[in-house]
C-alpha atoms as a PDB file:
ATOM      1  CA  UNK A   1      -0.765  77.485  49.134  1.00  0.00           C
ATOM      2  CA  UNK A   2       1.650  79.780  50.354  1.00  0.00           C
ATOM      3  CA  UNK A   3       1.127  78.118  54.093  1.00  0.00           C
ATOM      4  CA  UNK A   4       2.060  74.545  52.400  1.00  0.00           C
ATOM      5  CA  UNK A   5       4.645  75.411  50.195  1.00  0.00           C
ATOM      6  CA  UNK A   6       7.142  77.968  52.635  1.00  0.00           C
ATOM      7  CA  UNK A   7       7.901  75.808  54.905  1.00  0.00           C
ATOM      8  CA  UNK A   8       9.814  73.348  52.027  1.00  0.00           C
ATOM      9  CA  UNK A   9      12.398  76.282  52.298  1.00  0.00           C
ATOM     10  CA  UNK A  10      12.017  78.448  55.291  1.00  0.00           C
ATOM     11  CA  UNK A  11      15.459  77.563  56.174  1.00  0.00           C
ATOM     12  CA  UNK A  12      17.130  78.259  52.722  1.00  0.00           C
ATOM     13  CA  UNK A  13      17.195  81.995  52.705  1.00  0.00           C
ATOM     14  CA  UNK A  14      18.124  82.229  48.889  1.00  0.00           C
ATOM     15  CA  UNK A  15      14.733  80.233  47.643  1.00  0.00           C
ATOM     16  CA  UNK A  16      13.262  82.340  50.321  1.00  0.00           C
ATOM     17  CA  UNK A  17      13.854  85.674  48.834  1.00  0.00           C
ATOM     18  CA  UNK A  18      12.051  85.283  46.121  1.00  0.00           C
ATOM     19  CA  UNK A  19       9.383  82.534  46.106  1.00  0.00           C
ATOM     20  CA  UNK A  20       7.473  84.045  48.662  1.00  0.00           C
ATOM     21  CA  UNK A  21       6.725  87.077  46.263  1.00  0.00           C
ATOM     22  CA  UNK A  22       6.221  84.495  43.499  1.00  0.00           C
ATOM     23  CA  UNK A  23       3.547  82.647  45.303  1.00  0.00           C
ATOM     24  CA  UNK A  24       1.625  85.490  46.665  1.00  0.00           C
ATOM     25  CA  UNK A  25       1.561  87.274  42.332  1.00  0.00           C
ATOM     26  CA  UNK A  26      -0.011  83.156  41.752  1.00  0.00           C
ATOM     27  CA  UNK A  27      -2.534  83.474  44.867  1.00  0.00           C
ATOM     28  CA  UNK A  28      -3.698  86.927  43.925  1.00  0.00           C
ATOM     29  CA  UNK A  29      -3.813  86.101  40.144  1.00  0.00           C
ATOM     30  CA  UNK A  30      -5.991  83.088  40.324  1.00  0.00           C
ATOM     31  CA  UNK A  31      -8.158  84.767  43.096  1.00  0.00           C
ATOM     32  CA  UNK A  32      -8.672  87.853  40.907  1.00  0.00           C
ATOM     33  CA  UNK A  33      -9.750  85.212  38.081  1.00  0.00           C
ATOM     34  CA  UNK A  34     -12.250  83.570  40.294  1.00  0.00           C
ATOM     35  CA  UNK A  35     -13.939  86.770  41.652  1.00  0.00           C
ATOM     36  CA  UNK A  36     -13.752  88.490  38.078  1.00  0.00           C
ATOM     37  CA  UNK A  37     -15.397  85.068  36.625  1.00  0.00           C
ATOM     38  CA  UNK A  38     -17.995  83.880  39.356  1.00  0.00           C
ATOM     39  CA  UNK A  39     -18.634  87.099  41.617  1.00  0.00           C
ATOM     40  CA  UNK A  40     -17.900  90.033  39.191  1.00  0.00           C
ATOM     41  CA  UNK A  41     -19.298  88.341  36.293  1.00  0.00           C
ATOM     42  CA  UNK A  42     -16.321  90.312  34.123  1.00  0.00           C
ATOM     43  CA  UNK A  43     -13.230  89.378  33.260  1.00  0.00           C
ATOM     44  CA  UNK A  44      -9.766  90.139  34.323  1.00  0.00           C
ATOM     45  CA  UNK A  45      -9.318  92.738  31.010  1.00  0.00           C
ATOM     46  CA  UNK A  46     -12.134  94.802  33.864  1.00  0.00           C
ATOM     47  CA  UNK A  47      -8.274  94.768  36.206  1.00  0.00           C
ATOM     48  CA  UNK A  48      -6.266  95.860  33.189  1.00  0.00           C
ATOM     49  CA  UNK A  49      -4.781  91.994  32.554  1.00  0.00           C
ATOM     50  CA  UNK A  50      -4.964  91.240  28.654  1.00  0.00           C
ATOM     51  CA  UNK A  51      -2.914  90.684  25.879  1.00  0.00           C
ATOM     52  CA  UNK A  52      -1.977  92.640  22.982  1.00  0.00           C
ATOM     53  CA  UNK A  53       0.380  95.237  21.280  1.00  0.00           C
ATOM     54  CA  UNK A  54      -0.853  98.161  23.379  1.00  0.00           C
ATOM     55  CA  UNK A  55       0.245  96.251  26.912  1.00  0.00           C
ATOM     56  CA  UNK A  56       3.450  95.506  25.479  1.00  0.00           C
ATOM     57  CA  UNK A  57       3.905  98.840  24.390  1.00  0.00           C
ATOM     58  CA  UNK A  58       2.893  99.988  27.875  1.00  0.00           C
ATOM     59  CA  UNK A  59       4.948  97.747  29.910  1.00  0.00           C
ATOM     60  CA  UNK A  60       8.206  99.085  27.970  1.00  0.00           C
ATOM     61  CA  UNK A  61       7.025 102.384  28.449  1.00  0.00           C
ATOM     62  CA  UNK A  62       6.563 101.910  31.844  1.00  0.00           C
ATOM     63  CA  UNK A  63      10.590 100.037  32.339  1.00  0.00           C
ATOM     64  CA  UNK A  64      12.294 102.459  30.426  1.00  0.00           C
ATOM     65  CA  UNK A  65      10.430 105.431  32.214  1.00  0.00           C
ATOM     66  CA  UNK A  66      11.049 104.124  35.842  1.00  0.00           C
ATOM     67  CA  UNK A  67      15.072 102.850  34.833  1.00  0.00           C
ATOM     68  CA  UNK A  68      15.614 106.258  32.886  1.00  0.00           C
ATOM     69  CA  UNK A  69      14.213 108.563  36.622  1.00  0.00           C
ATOM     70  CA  UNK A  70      16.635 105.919  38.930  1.00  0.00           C
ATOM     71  CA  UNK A  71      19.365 106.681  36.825  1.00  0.00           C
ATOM     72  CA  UNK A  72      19.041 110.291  36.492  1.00  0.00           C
ATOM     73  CA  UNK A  73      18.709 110.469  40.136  1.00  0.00           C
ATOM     74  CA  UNK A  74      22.481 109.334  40.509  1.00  0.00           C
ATOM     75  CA  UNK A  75      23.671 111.483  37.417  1.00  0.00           C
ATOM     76  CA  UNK A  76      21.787 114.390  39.205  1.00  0.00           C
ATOM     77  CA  UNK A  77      24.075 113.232  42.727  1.00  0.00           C
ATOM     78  CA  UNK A  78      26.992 112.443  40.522  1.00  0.00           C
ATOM     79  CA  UNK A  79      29.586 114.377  42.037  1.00  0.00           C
ATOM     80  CA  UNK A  80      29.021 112.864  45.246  1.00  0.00           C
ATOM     81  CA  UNK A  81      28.640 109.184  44.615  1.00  0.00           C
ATOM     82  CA  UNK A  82      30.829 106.410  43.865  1.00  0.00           C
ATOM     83  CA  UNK A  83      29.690 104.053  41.398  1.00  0.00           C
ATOM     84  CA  UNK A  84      31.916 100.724  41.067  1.00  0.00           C
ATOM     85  CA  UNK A  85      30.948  98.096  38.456  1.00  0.00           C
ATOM     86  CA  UNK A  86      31.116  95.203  40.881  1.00  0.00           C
ATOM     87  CA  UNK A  87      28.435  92.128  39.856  1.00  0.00           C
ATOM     88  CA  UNK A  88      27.578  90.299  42.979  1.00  0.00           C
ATOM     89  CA  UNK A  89      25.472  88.795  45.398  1.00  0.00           C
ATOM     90  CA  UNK A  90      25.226  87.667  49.095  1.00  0.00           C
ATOM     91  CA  UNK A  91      24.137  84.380  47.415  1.00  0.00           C
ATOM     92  CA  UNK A  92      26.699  83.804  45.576  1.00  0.00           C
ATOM     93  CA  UNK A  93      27.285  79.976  46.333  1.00  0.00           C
ATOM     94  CA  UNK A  94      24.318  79.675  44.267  1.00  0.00           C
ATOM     95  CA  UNK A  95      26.029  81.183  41.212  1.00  0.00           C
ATOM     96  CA  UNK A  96      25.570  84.550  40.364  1.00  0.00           C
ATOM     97  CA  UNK A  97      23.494  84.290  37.103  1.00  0.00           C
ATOM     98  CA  UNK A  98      20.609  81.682  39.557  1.00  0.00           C
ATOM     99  CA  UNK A  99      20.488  85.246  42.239  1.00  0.00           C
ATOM    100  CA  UNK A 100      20.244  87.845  39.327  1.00  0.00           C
ATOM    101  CA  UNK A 101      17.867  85.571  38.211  1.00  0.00           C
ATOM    102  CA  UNK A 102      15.917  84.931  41.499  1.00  0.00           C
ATOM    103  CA  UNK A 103      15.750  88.566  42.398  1.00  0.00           C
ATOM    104  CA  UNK A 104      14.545  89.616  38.401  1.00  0.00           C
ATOM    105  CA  UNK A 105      11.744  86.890  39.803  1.00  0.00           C
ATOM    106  CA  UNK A 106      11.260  88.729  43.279  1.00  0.00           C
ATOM    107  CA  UNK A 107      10.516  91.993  41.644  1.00  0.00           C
ATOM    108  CA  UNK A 108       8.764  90.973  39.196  1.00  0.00           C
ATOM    109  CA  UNK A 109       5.986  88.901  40.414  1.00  0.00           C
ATOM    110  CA  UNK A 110       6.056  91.477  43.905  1.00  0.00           C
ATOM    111  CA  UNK A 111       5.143  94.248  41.094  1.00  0.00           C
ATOM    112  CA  UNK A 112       2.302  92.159  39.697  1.00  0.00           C
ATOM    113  CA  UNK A 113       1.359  91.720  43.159  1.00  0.00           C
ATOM    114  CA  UNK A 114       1.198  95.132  44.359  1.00  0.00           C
ATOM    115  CA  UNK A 115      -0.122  96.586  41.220  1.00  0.00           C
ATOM    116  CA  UNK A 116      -3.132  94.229  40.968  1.00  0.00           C
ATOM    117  CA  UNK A 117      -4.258  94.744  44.655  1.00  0.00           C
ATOM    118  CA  UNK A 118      -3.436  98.857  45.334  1.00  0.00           C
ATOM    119  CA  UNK A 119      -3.888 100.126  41.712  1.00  0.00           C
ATOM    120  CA  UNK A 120      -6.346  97.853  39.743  1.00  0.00           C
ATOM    121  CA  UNK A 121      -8.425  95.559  41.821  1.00  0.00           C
ATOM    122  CA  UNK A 122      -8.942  98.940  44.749  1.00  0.00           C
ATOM    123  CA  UNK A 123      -9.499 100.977  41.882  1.00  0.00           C
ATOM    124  CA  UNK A 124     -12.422  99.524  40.133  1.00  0.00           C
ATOM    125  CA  UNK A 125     -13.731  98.368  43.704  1.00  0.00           C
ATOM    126  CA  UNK A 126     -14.074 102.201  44.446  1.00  0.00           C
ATOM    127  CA  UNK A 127     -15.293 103.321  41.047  1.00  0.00           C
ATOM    128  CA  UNK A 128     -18.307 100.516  40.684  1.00  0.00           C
ATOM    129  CA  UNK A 129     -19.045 100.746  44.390  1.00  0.00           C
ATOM    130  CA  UNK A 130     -20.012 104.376  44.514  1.00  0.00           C
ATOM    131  CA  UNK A 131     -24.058 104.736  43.735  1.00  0.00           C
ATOM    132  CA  UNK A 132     -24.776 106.876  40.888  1.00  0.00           C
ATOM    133  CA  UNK A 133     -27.756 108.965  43.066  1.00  0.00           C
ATOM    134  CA  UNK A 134     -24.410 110.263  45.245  1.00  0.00           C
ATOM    135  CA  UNK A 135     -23.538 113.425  44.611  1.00  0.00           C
ATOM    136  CA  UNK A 136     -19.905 112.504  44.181  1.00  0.00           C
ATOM    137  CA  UNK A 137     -20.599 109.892  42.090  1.00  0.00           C
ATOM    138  CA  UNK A 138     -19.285 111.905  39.055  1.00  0.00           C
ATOM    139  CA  UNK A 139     -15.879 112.895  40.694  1.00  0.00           C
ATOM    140  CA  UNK A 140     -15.229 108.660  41.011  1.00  0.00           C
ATOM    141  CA  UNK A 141     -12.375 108.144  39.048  1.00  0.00           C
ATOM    142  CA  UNK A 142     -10.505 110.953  41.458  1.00  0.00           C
ATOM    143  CA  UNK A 143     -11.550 109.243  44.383  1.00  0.00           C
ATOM    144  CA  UNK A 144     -10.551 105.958  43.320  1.00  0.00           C
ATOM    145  CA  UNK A 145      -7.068 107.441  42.230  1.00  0.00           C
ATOM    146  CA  UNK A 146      -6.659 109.729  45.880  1.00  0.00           C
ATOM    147  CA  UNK A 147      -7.034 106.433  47.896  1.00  0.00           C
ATOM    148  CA  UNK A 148      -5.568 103.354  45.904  1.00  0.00           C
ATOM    149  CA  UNK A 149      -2.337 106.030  46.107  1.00  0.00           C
ATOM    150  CA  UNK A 150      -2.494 106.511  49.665  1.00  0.00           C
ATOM    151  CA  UNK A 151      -2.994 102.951  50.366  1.00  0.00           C
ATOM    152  CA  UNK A 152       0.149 102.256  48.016  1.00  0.00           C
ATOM    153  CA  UNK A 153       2.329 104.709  50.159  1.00  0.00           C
ATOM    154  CA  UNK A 154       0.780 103.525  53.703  1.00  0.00           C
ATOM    155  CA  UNK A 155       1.815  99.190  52.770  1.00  0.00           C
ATOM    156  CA  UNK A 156       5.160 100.431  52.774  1.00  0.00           C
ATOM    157  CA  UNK A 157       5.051 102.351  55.797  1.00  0.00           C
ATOM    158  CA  UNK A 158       6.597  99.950  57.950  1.00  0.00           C
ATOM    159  CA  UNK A 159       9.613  98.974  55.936  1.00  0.00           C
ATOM    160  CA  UNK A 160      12.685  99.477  57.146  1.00  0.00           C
ATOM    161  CA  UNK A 161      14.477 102.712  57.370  1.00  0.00           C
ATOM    162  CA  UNK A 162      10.745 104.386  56.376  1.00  0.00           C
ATOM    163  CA  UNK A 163      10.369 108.045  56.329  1.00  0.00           C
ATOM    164  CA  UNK A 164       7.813 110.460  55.829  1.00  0.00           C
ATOM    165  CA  UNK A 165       9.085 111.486  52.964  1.00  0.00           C
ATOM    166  CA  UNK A 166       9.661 107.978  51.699  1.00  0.00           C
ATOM    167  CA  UNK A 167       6.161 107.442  52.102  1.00  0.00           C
ATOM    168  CA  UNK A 168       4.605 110.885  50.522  1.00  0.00           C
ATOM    169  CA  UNK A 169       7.330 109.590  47.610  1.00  0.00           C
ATOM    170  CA  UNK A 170       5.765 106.244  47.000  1.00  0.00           C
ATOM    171  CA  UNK A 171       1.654 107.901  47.430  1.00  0.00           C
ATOM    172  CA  UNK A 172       3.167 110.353  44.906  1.00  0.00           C
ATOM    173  CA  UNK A 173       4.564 106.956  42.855  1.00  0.00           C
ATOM    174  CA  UNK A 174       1.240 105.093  43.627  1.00  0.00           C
ATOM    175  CA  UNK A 175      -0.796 107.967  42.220  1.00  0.00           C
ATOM    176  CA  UNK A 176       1.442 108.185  38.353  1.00  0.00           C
ATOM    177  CA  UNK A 177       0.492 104.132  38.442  1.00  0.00           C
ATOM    178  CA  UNK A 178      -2.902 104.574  39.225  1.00  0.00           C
ATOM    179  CA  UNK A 179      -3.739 108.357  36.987  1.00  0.00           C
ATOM    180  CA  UNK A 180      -2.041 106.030  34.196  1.00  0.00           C
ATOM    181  CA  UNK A 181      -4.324 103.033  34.848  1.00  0.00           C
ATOM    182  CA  UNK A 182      -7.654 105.413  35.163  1.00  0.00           C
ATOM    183  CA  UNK A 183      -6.359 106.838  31.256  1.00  0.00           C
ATOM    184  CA  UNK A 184      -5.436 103.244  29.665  1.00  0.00           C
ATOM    185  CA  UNK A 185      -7.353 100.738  31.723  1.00  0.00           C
ATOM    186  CA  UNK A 186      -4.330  98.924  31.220  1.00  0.00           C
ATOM    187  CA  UNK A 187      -2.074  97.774  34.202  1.00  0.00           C
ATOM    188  CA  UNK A 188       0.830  97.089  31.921  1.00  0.00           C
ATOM    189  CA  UNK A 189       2.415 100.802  32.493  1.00  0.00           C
ATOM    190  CA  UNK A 190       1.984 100.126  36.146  1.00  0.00           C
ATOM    191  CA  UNK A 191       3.528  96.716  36.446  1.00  0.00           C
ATOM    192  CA  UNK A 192       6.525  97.561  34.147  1.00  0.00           C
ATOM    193  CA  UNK A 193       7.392 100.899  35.864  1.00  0.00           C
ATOM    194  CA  UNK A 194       7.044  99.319  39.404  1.00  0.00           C
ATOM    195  CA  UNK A 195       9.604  96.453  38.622  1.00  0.00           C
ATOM    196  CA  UNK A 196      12.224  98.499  36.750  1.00  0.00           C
ATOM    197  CA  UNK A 197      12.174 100.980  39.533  1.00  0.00           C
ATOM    198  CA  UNK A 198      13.011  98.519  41.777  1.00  0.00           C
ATOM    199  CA  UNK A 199      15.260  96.593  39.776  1.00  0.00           C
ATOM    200  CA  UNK A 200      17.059  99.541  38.902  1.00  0.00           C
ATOM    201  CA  UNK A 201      17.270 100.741  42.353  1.00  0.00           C
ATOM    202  CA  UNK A 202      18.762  97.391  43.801  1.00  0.00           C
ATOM    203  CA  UNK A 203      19.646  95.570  40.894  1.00  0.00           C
ATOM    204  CA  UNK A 204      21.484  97.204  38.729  1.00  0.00           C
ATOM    205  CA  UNK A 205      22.474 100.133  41.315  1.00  0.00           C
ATOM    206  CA  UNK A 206      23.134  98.671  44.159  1.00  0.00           C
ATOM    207  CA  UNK A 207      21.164 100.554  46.752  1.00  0.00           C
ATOM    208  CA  UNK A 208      18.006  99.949  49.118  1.00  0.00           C
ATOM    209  CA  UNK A 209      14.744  99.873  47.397  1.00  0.00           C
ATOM    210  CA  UNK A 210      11.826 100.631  50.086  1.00  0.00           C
ATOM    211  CA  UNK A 211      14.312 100.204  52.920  1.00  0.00           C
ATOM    212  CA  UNK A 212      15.393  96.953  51.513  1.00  0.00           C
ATOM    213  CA  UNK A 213      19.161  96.198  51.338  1.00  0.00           C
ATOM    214  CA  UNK A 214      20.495  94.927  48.026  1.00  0.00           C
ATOM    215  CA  UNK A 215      21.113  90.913  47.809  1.00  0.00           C
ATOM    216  CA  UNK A 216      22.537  90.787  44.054  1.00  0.00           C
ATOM    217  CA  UNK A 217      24.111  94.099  41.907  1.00  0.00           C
ATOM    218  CA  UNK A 218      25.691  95.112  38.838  1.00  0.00           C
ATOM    219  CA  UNK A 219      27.255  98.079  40.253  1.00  0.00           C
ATOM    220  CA  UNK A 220      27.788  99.166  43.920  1.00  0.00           C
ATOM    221  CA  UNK A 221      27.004 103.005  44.674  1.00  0.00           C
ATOM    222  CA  UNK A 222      27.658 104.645  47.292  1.00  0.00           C
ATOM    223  CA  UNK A 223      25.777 108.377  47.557  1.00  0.00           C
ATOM    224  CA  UNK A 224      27.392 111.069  49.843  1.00  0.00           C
ATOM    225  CA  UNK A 225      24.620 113.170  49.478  1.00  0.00           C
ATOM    226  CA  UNK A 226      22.584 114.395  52.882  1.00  0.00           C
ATOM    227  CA  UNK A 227      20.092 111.662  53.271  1.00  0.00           C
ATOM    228  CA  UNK A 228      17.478 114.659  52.296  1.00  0.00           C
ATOM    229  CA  UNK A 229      18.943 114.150  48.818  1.00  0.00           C
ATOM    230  CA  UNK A 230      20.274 110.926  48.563  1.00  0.00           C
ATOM    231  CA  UNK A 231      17.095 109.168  50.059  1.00  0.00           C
ATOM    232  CA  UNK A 232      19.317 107.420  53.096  1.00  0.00           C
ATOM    233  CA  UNK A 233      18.891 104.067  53.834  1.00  0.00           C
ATOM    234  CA  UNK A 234      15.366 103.593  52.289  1.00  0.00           C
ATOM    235  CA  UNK A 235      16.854 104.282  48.829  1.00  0.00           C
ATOM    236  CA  UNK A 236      16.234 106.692  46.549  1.00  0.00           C
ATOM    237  CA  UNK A 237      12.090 106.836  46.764  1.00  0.00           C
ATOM    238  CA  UNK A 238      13.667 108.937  50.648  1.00  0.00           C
ATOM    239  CA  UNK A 239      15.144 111.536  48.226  1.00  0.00           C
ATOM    240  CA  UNK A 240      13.465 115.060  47.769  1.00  0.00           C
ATOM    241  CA  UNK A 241      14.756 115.056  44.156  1.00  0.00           C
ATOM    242  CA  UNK A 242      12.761 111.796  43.776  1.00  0.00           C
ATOM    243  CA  UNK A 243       9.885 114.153  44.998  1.00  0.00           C
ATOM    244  CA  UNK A 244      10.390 116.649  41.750  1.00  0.00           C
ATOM    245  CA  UNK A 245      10.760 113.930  39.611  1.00  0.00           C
ATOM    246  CA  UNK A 246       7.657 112.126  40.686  1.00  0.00           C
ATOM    247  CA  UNK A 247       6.002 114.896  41.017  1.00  0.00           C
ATOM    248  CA  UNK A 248       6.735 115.978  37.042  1.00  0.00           C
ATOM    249  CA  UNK A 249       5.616 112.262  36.044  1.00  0.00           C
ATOM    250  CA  UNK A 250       1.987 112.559  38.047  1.00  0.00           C
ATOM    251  CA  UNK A 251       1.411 116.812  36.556  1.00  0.00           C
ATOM    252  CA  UNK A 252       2.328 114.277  33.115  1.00  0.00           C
ATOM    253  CA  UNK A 253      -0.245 111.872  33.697  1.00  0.00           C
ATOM    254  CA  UNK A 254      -3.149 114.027  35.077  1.00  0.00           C
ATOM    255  CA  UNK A 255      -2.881 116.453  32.163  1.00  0.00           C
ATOM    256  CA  UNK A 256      -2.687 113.549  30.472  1.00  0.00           C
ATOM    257  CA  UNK A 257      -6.001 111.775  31.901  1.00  0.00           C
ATOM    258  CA  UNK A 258      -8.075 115.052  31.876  1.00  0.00           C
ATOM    259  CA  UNK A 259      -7.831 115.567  28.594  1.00  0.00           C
ATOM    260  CA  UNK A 260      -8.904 112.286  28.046  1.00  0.00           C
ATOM    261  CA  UNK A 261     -11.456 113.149  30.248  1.00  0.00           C
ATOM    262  CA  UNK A 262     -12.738 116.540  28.288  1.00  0.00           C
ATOM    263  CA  UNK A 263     -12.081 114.428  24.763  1.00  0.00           C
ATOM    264  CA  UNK A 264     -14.867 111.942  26.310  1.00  0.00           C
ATOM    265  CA  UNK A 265     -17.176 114.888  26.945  1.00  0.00           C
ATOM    266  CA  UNK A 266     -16.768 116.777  24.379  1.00  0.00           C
ATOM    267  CA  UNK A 267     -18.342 113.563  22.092  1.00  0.00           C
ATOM    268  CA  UNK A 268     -20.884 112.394  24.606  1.00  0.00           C
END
């Protein structure tokens, strides 16, 4: 699909920007409903993809949490930024409401995306793959949650501007997604904190998310922090305060899963 339907716009770098994410959260959605249907015999509710008050609940959770962390990373560099309320966008000929728009779309879908193949669909691959007669068969959950992180960190690896600790940030951010998908069997947390973070972070900031230059902002910053602090030019998932910060959410969500964990015990 994606093959036959790029090429309409490859030359119009607006549609560009965003459609390509769009069509790859459609392609992965209706291939997770095939396998779940005909090969898994489940359903996608198995990924974490229902309805209901508890995903919406989850997903606003999960927006406010990741815009609340990207903001108090600038307060926390406020003396050495300069934040300008400046709404704009490198496609601005397209008016500036169809590019906020467009890149709402982008990170959106992209999110979906990302979240349905590293955190869900790896996760319960690795937890219903694992025989029961192996010894580790009981430690499952952890395994699943150790590698869909590190796979998480490694696709973004060869972004722009990567660094290491770029990358240990986003295994760090892939493992709060995941611990929090393990608890709830819900991806809704997952999918709203990965968008807001990144629509906060180039959005509504104005800096690189993942190494990615902003193409439409609310305000322009401009962080004269070390690039230790501020996170450089791969934004602020480069920053060693991002490290605390994520670190404080996953501590959160572990404590949070294992006493799920020893509740589940403690009845069986």
């Amino acid at each position: 699909m994606i093959r036959l339907i790029v090429p309409l716009f490859k030359d119009n770098a607006f549609y560009l920007s965003f459609m390509v994410n769009v069509l790859s959260c459609i392609a992965v959605l209706v291939a997770l409903y095939i396998f779940s249907k005909y090969l898994d015999r489940s359903s996608m509710a198995r990924y974490g993809l229902y309805p209901g008050t508890q995903t919406l609940l989850l997903i606003v959770r999960g927006a406010m949490l990741a815009s609340g962390v990207a903001v108090l990373l600038i307060m926390m560099q406020f003396s050495q930024a300069v934040i300008v309320y400046n709404p704009g966008s490198i496609y601005e000929s397209y008016g500036l409401l169809s590019a906020f728009l467009g890149q709402v779309l982008r990170y959106l879908s992209g999110a979906i995306f990302e979240e349905v193949l590293a955190t869900a669909f790896l996760f319960v691959l690795v937890i219903y793959g694992i025989p029961k007669k192996m010894k580790f068969h009981k430690n499952k959950d952890w395994i699943a949650i150790v590698i869909s992180a590190i796979v998480f960190g490694l696709i973004h690896s060869s972004n722009a501007n990567a660094t290491y600790l770029g990358i240990i940030n986003l295994v760090l951010f892939g493992a709060i997604t995941t611990v929090n998908f393990a608890r709830t069997r819900n991806l809704a947390f997952a999918i709203g904190f990965h968008a807001l973070w990144n629509i906060s972070q180039n959005i509504l900031i104005g800096l690189p998310n993942s190494g990615k230059p902003p193409e439409v902002w609310i305000f322009k910053t401009i962080l004269n922090s070390s690039d230790l602090i501020s996170g450089g030019a791969f934004g602020l998932e480069g920053s060693l305060l991002c490290t605390f910060l994520f670190l404080s959410l996953l501590i959160y969500e572990l404590n949070k899963f294992k006493f799920k964990i020893q509740k589940l015990q403690n009845e069986a």
